[in-house]
Protein backbone atom coordinates (compact mmCIF):
# COMPACT_ATOMS: atom_id res chain seq x y z
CA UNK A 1 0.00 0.00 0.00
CA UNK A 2 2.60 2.45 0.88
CA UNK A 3 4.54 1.21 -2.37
CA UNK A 4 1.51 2.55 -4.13
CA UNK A 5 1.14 5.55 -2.80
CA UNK A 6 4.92 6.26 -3.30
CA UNK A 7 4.56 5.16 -6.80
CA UNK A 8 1.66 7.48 -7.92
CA UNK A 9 3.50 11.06 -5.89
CA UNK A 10 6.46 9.76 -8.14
CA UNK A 11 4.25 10.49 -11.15
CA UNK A 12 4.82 13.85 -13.16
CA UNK A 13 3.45 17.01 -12.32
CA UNK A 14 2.75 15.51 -8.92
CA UNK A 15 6.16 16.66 -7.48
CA UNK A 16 5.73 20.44 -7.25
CA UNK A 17 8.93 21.52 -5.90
CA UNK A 18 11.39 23.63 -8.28
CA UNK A 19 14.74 22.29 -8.97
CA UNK A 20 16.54 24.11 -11.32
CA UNK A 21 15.42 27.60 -12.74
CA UNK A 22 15.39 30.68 -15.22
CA UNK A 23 15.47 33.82 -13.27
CA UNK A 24 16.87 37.74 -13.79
CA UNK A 25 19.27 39.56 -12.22
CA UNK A 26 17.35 42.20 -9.40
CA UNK A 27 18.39 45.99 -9.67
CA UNK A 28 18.80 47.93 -6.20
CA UNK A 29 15.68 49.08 -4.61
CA UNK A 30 14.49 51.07 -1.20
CA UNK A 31 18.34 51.37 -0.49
CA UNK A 32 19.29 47.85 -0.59
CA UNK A 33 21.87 46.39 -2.49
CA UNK A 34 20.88 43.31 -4.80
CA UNK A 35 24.55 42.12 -5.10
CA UNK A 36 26.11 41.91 -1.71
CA UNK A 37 29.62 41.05 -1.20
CA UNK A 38 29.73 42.29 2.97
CA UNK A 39 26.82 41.11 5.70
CA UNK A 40 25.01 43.94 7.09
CA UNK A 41 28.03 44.75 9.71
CA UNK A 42 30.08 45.21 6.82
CA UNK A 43 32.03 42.29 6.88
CA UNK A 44 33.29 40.14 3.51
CA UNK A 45 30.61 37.68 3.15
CA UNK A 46 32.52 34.31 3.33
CA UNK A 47 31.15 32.90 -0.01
CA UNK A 48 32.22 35.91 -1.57
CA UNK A 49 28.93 37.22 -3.11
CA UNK A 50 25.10 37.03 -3.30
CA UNK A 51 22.78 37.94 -5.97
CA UNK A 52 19.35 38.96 -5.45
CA UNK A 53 17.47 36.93 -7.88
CA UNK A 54 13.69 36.55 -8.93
CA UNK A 55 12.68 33.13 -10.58
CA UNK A 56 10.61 32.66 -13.68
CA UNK A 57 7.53 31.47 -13.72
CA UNK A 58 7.58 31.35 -9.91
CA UNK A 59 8.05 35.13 -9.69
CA UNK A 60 10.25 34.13 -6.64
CA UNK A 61 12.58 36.57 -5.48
CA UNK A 62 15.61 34.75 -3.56
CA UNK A 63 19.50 35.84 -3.08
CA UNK A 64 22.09 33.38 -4.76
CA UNK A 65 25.46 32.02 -4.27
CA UNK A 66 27.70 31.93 -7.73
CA UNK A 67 29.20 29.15 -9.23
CA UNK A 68 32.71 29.17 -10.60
CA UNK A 69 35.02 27.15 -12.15
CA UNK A 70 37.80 27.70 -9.78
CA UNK A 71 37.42 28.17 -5.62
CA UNK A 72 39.70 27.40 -2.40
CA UNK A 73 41.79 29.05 -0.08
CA UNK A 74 41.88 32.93 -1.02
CA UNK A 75 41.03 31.84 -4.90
CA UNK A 76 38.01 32.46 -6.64
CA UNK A 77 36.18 33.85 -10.08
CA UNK A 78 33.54 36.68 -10.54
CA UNK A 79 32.36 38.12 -13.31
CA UNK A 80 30.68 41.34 -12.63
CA UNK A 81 26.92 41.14 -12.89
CA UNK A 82 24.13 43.91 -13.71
CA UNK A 83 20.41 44.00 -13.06
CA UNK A 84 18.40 42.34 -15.72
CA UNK A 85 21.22 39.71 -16.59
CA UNK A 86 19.70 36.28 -17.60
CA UNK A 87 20.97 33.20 -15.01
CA UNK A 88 19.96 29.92 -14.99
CA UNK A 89 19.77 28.97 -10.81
CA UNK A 90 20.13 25.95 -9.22
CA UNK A 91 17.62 25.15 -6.15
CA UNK A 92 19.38 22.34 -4.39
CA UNK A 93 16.86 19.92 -2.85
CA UNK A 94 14.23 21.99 -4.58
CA UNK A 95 13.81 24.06 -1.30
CA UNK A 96 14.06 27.79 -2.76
CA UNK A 97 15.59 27.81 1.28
CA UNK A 98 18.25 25.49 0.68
CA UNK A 99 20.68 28.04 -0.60
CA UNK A 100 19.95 28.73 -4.68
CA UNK A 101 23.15 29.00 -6.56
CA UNK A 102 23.72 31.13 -10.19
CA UNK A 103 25.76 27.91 -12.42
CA UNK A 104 25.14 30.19 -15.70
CA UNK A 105 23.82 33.31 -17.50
CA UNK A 106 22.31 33.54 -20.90
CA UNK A 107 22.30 36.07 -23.46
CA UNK A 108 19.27 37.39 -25.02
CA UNK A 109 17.94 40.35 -27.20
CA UNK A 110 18.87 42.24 -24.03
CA UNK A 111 22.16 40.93 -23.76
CA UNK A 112 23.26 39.77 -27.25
CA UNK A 113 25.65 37.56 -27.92
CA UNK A 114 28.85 39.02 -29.58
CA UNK A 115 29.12 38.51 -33.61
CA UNK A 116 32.72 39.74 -33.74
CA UNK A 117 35.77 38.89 -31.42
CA UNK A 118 38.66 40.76 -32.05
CA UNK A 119 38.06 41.10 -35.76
CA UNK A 120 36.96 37.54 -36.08
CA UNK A 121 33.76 36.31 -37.05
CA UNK A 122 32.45 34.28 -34.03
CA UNK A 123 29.55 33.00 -35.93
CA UNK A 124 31.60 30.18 -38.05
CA UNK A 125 32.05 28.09 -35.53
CA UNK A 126 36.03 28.20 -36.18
CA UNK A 127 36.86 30.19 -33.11
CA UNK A 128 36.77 29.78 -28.63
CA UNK A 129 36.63 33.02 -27.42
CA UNK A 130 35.81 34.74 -23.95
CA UNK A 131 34.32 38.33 -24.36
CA UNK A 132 33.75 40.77 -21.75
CA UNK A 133 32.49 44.52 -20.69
CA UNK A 134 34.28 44.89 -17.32
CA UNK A 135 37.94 44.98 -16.99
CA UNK A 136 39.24 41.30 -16.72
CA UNK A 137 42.00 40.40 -14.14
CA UNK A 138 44.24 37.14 -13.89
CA UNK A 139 46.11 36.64 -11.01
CA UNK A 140 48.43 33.61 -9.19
CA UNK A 141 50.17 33.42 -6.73
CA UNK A 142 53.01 31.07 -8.13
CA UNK A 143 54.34 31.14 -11.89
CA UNK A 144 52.16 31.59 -15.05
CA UNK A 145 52.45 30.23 -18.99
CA UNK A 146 50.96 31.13 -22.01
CA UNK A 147 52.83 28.53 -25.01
CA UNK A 148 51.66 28.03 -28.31
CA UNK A 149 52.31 24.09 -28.79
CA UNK A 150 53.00 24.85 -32.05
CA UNK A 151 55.72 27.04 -32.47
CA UNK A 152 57.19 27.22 -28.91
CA UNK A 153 56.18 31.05 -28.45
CA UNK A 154 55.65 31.89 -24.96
CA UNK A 155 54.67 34.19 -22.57
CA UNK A 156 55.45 33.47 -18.63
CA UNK A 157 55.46 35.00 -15.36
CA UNK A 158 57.55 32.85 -12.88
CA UNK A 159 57.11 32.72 -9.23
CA UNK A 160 59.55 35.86 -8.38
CA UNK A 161 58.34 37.85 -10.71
CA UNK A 162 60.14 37.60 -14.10
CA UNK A 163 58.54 38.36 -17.25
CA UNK A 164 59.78 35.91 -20.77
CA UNK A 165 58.69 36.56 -23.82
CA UNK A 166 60.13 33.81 -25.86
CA UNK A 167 59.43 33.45 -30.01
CA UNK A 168 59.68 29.94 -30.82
CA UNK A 169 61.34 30.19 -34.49
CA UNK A 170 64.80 31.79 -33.32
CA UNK A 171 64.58 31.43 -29.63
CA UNK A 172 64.67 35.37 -29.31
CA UNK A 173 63.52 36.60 -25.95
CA UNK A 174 62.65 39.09 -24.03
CA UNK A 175 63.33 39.67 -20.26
CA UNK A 176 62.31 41.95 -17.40
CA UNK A 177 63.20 41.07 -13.65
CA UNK A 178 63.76 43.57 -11.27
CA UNK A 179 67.08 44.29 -12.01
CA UNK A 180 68.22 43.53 -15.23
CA UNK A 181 65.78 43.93 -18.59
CA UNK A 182 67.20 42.84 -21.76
CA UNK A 183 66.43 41.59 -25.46
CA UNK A 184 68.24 38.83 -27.07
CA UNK A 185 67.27 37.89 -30.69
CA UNK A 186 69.38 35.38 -33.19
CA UNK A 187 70.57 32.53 -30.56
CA UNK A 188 71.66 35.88 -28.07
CA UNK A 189 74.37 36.98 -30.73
CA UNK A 190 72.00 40.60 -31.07
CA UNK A 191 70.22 42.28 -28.90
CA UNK A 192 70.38 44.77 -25.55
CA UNK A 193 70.83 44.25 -21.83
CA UNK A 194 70.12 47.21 -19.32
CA UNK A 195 71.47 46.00 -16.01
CA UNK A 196 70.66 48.80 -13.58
CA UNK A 197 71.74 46.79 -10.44
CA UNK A 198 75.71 46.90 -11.77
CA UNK A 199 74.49 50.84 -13.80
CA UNK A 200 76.09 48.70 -17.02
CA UNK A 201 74.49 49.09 -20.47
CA UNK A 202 75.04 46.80 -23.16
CA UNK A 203 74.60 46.70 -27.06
CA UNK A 204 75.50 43.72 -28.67
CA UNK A 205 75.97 42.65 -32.22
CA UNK A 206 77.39 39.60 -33.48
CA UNK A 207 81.46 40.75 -32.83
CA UNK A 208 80.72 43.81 -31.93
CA UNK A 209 79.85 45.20 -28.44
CA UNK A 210 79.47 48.42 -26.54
CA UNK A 211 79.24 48.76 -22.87
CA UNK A 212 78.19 51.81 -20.80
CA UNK A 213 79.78 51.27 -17.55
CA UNK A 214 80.49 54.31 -15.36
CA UNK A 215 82.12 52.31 -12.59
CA UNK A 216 84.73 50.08 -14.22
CA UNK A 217 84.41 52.39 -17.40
CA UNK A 218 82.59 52.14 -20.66
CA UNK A 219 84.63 50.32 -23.75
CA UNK A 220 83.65 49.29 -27.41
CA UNK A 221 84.94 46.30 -28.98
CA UNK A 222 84.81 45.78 -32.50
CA UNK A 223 86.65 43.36 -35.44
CA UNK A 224 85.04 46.06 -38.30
CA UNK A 225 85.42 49.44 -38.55
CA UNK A 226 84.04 52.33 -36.03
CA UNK A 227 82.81 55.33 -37.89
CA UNK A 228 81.12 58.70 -37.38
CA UNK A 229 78.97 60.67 -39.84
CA UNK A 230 78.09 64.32 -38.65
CA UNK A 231 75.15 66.31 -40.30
CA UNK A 232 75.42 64.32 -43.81
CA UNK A 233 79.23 65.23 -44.03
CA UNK A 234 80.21 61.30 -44.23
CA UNK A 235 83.62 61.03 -41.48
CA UNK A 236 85.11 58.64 -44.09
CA UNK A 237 85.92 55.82 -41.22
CA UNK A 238 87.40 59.06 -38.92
CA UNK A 239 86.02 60.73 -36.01
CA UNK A 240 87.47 64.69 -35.63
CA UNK A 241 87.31 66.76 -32.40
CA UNK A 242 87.67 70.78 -32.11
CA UNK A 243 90.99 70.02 -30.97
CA UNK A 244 92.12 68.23 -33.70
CA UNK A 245 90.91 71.16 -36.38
CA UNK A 246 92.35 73.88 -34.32
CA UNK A 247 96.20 71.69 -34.61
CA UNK A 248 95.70 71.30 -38.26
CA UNK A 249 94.38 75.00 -38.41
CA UNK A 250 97.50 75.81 -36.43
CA UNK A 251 100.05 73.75 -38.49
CA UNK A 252 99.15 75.18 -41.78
CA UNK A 253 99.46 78.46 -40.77
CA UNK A 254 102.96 77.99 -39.26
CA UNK A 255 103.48 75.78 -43.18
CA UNK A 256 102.06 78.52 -44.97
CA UNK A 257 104.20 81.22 -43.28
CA UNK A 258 107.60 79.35 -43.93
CA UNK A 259 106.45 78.98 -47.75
CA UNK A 260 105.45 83.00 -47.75
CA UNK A 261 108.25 83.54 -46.22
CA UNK A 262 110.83 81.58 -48.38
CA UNK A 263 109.06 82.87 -51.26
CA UNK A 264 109.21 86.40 -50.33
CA UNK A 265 112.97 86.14 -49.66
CA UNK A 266 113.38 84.50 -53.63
CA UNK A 267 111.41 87.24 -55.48
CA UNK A 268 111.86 90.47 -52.78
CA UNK A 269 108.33 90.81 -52.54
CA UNK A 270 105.90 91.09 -49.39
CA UNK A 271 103.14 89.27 -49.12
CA UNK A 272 100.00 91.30 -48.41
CA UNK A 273 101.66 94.50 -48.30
CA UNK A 274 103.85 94.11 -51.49
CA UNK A 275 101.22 95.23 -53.94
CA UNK A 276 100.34 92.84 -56.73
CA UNK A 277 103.43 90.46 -56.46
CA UNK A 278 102.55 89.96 -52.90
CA UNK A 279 98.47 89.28 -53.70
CA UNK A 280 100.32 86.91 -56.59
CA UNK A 281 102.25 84.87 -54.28
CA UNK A 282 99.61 84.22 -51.62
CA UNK A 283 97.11 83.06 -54.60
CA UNK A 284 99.27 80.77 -55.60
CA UNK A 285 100.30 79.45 -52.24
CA UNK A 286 96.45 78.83 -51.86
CA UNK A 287 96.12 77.09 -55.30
CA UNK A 288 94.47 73.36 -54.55
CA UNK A 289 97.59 71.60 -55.89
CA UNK A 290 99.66 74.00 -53.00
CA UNK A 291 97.24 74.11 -50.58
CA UNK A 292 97.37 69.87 -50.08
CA UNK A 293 101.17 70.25 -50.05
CA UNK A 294 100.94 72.47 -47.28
CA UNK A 295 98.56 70.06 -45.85
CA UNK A 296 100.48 67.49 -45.66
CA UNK A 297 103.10 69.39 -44.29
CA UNK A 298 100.82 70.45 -41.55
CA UNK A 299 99.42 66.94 -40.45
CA UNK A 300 102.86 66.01 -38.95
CA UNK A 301 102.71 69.51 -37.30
CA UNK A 302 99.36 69.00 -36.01
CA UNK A 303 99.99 65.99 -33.97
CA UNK A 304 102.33 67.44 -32.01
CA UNK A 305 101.00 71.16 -31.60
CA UNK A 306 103.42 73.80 -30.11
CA UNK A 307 100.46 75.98 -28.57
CA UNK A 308 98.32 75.24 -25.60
CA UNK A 309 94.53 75.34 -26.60
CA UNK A 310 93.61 76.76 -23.08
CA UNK A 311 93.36 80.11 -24.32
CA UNK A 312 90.72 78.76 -27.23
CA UNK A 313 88.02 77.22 -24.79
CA UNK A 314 86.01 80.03 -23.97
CA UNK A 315 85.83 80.84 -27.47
CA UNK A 316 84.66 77.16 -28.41
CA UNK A 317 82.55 76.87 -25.64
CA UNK A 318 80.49 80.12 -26.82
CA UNK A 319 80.41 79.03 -30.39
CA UNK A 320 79.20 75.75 -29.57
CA UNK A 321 76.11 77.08 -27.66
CA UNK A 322 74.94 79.70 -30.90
CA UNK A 323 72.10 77.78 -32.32
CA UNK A 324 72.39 76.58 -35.70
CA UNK A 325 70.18 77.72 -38.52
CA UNK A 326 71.09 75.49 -41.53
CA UNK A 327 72.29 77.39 -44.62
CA UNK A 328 72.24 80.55 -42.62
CA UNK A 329 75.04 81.22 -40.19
CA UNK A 330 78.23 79.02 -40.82
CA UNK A 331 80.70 78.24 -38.09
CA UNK A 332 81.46 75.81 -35.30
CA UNK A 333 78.24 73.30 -35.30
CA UNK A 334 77.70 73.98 -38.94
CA UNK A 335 76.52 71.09 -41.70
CA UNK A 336 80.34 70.55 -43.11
CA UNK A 337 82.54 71.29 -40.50
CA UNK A 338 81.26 69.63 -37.06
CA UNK A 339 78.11 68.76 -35.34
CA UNK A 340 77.30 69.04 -31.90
């Protein structure tokens, strides 16, 4: 008999209680808030939110716990919610009571569903995506991976902090750590390293290396050629300093006098004050054929000057602050000569 009766309250429709349900996000009314995450002393709820909910068809109105996919000791997931979302609750036991619990939410003509995920079309069926409004946060406690199985690239955050970014073709990589950050491409033969625990700097290229170290001191090291190009003015594998112009200034001047001055002695004429002899014999003293033998007789001169440059530095200093307008004012700085 009691079989029976078991049997028929077993049947459909008999069974009224409600286990699982549609229902919609409640906004904030009289002052209350419909998504709680502190008790009414203000302290963190332990289950870390609840959702005021109202069922459909019931009409029930009842708060909810939230499922997610990852929970424990100090983890969790949340995905912010706003009144009139869609969920689908759970009502464990069927007992509205029991402790109903949000496992989902739906989109609708409300809410649509995205068509378009960073460019791609969603809607092919081709492509996993996750989509959302609110800003999104990741965060572990211990080391983190992102690796495409196919080609090796990676992206990983390891437990003391350390950011890789590896590309899996060449093995080039990327690194930041608190101390050092640096980028190494072709096997590490090019690439940068800024180290600011040692205050080194580092550029390296195959064979060739600088390093900007003010403590032991900086240093380039190189099997090719250095070389310097100021303002267009190609330095021709050279580098030139206003030193080094003022000594070959200063030797051919003291070349060009003992030329004037030989050559004044074989025709009795003065230079510059001798009338047109004189003119004559510093034109042709200037000629391009004379003026690179007096060059060269002023290079040897030059690298072991006779005059201290101390008096000169005020004047170089001044002419080195003027600022340059190209094609303008020529000088110290100018395209041609040197550049600051």
């Amino acid at each position: 008999m009691y079989g029976d009766m078991r049997e028929m309250a077993s049947g459909p429709g008999v069974d009224s209680r409600q286990w699982c349900s549609y229902g919609q996000v409640i906004g904030d009314a009289n002052g209350s808030k419909s998504i709680r995450f502190n008790d009414e002393e203000g302290a963190a709820l332990a289950h870390g939110v609840l959702i005021d909910v109202k069922l459909e068809p019931s009409r029930h109105e009842v708060p909810c716990r939230v499922l997610s996919s990852c929970a424990g000791n100090g983890e969790g997931e949340y995905h912010p919610f706003v009144a009139g979302d869609e969920v689908m609750v759970l009502v464990p036991e069927g007992n509205e009571r029991a402790g109903c619990v949000i496992i989902g939410r739906l989109n609708n003509k409300h809410d649509v569903f995205p068509q378009k995920v960073a460019g791609m079309d969603v809607t092919q069926n081709n492509v996993g995506f996750k989509r959302h409004v609110f800003p999104f946060v990741v965060e572990t406690s211990a080391g983190y991976t992102i690796r495409n199985a196919v080609t090796g690239s990676s992206f990983t955050i390891d437990q003391s902090g350390q950011v890789f970014i590896t590309e899996g073709g060449t093995g080039a990589q990327f690194v930041m750590s608190p101390d050092v950050v640096s980028l190494m491409l072709n096997g590490s033969t090019v690439g940068f390293q800024i180290d600011v625990a040692a205050g080194i700097a580092m550029i390296k290229s195959n064979t060739a290396t600088l390093v900007l170290d003010d403590g032991a001191g900086s240093k380039w090291q190189s099997t090719g050629t250095l070389s310097f190009s100021p303002c267009g003015n190609p330095g021709l594998n050279h580098v030139t300093t206003i030193e080094a112009v003022c000594q070959i200034l200063q030797g051919f001047c003291a070349a060009l006098a003992v030329e004037m001055a030989a050559a004044a002695a074989a025709c009795a004429a003065t230079p510059l004050a001798g009338g047109a002899p004189g003119f004559t014999l510093l034109a042709s003293l200037l000629s391009p054929g004379a003026s690179i033998a007096l060059l060269e007789q002023a290079i040897p001169l030059a690298a072991t000057p006779t005059c201290s440059f101390a008096p000169l530095i005020p004047s170089i200093q001044a002419a080195l602050i003027v600022p340059k307008v190209l094609g303008e004012n020529a000088g110290v700085g100018s395209p041609g000569l040197l550049c600051d």
